[in-house]
N, C-alpha and C. Protein backbone atom coordinates (compact mmCIF):
# COMPACT_ATOMS: atom_id res chain seq x y z
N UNK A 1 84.06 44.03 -126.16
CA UNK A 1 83.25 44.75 -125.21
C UNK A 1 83.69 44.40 -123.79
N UNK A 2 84.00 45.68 -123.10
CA UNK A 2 84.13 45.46 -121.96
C UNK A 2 82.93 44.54 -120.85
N UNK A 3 83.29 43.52 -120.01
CA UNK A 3 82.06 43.42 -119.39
C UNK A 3 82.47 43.06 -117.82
N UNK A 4 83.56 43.66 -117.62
CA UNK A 4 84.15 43.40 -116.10
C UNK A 4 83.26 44.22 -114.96
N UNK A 5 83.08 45.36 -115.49
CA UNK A 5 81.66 46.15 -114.61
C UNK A 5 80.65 45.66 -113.74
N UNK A 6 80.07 45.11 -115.29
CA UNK A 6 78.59 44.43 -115.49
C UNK A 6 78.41 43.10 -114.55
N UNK A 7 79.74 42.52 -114.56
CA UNK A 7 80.51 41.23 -113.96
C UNK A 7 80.41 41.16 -112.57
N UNK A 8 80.88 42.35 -111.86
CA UNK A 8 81.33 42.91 -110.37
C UNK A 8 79.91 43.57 -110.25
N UNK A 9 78.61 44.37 -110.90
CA UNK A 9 77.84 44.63 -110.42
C UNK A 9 76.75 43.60 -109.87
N UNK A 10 76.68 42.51 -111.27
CA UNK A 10 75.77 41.55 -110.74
C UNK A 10 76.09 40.45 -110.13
N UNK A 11 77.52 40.31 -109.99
CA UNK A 11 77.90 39.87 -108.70
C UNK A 11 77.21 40.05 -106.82
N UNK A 12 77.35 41.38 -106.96
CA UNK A 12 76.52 41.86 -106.08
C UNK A 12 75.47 41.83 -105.92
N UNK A 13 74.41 41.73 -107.10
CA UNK A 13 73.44 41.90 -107.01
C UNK A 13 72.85 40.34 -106.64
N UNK A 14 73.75 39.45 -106.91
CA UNK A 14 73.36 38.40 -106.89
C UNK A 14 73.60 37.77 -105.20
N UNK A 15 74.67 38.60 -104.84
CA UNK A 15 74.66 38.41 -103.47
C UNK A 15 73.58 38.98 -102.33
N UNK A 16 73.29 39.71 -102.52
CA UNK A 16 71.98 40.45 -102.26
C UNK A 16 70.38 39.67 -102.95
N UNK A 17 70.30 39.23 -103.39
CA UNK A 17 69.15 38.60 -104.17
C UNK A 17 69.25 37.21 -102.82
N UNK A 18 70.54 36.19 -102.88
CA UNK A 18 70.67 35.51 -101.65
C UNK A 18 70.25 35.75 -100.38
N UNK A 19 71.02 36.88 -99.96
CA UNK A 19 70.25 37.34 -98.94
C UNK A 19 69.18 37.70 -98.75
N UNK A 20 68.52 38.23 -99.50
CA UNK A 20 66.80 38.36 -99.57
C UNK A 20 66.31 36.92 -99.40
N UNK A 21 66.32 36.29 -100.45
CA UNK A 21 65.79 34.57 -100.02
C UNK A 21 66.48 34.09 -98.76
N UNK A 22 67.28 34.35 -98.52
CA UNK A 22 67.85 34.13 -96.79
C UNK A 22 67.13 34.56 -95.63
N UNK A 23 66.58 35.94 -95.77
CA UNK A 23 65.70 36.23 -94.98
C UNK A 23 64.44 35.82 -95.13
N UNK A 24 64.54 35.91 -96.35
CA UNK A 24 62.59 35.07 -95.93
C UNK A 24 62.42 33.56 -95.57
N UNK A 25 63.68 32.92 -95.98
CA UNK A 25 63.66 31.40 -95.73
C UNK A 25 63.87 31.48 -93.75
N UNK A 26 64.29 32.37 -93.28
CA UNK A 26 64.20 32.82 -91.73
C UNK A 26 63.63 33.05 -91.29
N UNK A 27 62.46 34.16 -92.03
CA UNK A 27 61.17 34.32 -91.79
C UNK A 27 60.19 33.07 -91.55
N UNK A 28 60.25 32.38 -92.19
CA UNK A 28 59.32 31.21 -92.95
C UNK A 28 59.59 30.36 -91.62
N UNK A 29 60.89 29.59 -91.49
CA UNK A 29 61.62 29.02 -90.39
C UNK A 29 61.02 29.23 -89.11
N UNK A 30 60.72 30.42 -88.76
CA UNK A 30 60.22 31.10 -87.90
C UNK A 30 58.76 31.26 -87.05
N UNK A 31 58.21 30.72 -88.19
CA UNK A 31 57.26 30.76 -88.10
C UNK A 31 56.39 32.11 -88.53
N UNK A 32 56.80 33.25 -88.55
CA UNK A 32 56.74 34.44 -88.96
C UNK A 32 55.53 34.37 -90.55
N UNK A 33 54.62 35.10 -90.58
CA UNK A 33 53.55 35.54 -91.70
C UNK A 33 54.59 36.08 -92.75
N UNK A 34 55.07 35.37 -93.71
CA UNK A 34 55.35 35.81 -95.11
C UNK A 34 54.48 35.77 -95.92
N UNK A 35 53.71 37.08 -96.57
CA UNK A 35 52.99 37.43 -97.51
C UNK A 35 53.38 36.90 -98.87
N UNK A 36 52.35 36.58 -99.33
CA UNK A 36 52.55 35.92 -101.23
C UNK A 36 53.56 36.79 -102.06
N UNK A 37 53.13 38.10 -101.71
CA UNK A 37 53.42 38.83 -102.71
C UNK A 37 55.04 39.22 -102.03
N UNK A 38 55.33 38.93 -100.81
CA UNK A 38 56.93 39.07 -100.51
C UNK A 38 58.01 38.34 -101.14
N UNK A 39 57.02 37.08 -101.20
CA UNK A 39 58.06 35.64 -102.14
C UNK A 39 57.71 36.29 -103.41
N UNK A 40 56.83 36.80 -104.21
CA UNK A 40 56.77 36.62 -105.51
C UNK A 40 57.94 38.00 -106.19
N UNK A 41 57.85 38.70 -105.41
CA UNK A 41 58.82 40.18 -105.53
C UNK A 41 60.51 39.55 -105.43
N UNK A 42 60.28 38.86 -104.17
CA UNK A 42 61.70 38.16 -104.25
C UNK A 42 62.69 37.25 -105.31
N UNK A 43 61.20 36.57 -105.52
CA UNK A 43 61.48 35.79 -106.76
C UNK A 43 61.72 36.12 -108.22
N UNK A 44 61.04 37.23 -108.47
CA UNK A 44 60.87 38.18 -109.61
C UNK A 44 62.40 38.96 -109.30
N UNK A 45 62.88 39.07 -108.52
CA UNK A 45 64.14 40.30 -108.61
C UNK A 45 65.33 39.17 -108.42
N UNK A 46 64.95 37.94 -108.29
CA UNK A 46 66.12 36.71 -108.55
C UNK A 46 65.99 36.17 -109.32
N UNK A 47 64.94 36.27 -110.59
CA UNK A 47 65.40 35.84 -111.64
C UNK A 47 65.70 36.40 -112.58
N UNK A 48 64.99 38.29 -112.34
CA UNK A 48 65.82 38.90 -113.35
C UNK A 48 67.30 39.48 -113.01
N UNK A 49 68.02 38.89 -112.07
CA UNK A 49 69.53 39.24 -111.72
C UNK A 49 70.23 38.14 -112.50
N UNK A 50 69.72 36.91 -112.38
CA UNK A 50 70.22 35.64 -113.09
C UNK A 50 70.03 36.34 -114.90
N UNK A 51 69.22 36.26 -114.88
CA UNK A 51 68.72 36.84 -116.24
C UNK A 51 69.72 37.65 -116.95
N UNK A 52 70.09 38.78 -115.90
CA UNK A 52 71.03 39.74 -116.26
C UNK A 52 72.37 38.84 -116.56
N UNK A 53 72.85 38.04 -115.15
CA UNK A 53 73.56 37.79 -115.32
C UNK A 53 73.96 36.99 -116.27
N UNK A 54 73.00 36.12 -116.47
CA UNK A 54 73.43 34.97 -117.65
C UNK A 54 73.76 35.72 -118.82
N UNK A 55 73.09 36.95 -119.43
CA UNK A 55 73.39 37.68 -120.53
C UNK A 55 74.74 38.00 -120.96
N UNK A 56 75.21 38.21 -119.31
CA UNK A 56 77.04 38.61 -119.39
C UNK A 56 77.80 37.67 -119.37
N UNK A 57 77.44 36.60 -119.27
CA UNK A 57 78.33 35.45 -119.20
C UNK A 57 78.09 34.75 -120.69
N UNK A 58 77.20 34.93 -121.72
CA UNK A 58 76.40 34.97 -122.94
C UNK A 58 77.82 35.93 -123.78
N UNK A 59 77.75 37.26 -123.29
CA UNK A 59 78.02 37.73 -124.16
C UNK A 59 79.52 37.93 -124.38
N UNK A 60 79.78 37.60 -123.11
CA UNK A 60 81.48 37.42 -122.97
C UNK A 60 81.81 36.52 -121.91
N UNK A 61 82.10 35.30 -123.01
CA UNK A 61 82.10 33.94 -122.71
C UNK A 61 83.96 33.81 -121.38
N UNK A 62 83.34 33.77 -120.31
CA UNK A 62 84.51 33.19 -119.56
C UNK A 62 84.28 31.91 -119.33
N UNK A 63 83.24 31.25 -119.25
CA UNK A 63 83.26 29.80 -119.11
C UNK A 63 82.28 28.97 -120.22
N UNK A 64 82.31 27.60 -120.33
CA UNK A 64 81.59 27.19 -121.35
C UNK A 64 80.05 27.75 -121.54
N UNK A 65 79.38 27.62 -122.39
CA UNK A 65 77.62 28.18 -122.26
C UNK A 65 77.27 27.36 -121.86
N UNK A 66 77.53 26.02 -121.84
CA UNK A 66 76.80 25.00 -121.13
C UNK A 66 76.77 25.41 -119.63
N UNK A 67 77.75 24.88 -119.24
CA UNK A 67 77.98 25.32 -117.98
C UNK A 67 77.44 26.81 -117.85
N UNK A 68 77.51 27.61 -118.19
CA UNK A 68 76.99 28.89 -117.66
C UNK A 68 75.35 28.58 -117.20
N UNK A 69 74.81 28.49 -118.50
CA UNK A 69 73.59 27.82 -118.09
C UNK A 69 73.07 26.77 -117.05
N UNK A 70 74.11 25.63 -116.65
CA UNK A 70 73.48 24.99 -115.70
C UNK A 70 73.72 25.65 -114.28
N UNK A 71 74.64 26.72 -114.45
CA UNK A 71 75.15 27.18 -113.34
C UNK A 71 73.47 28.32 -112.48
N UNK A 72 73.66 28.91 -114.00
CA UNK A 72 72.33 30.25 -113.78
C UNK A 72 71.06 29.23 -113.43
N UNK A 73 70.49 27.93 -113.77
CA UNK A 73 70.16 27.35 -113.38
C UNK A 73 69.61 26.71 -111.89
N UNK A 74 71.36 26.47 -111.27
CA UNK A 74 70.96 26.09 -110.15
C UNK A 74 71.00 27.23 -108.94
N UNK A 75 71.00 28.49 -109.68
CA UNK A 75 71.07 29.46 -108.75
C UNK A 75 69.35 29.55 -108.49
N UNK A 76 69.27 29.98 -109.67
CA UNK A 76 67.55 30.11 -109.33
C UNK A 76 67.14 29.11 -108.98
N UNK A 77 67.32 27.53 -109.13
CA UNK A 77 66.21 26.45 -108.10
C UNK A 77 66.64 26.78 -106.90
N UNK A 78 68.04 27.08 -106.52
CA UNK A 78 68.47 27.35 -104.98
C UNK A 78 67.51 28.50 -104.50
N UNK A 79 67.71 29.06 -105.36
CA UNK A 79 66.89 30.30 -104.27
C UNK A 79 65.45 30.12 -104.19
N UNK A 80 64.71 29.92 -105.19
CA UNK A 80 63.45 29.42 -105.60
C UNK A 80 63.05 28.46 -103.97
N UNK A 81 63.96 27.58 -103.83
CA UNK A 81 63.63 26.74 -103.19
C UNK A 81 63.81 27.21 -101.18
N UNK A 82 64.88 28.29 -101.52
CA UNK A 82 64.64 28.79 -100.28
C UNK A 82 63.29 29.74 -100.12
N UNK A 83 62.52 30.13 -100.97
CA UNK A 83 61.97 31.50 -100.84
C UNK A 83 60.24 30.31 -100.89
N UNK A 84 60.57 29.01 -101.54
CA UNK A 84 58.85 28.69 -102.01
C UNK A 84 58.63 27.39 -101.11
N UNK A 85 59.66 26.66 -100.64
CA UNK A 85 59.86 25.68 -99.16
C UNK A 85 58.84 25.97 -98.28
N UNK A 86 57.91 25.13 -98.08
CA UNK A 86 57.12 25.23 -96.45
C UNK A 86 58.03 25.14 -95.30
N UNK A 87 57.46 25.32 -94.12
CA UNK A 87 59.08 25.49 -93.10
C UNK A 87 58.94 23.85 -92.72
N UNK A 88 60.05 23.51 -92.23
CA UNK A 88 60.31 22.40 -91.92
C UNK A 88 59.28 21.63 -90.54
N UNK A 89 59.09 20.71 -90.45
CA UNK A 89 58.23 20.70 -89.24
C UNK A 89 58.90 19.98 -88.21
């Protein structure tokens, strides 16, 4: 099964999911009113990109599953942690 597509789409998508937690971790920084439900949307559309992605890396193994997994892993605490962080004081 081809999965070079799937590979290069959620690539993207995953770069974009970053940037979303980028902006709100700017927001936040900022001092700026981030709504609950902005982090929880954010969070919800970064873990089902991981989600996705881990599936393709599952189903056509380019690197170990271990590693895939700790990888999909520390994507979501990274972002998690930019998007659920109080701002710094």
């Amino acid at each position: 099964m081809e999965t070079g597509i799937y590979f290069l789409s959620l690539s993207v998508l995953t770069f974009i999911s970053f940037n979303l937690a980028n902006s709100l971790r700017a927001a936040i920084n900022r001092g700026d009113i981030v709504r609950n439900v902005a982090k929880i949307f954010c969070s919800l559309f970064c873990i089902f990109v991981a989600v996705m992605f881990l599936t393709i890396h599952l189903v056509n193994p380019i690197i170990s599953v271990t590693f895939a997994y700790i990888f999909h892993v520390f994507i979501i605490l990274f972002q998690m942690a930019m998007i659920w962080f109080p701002p710094p004081k």
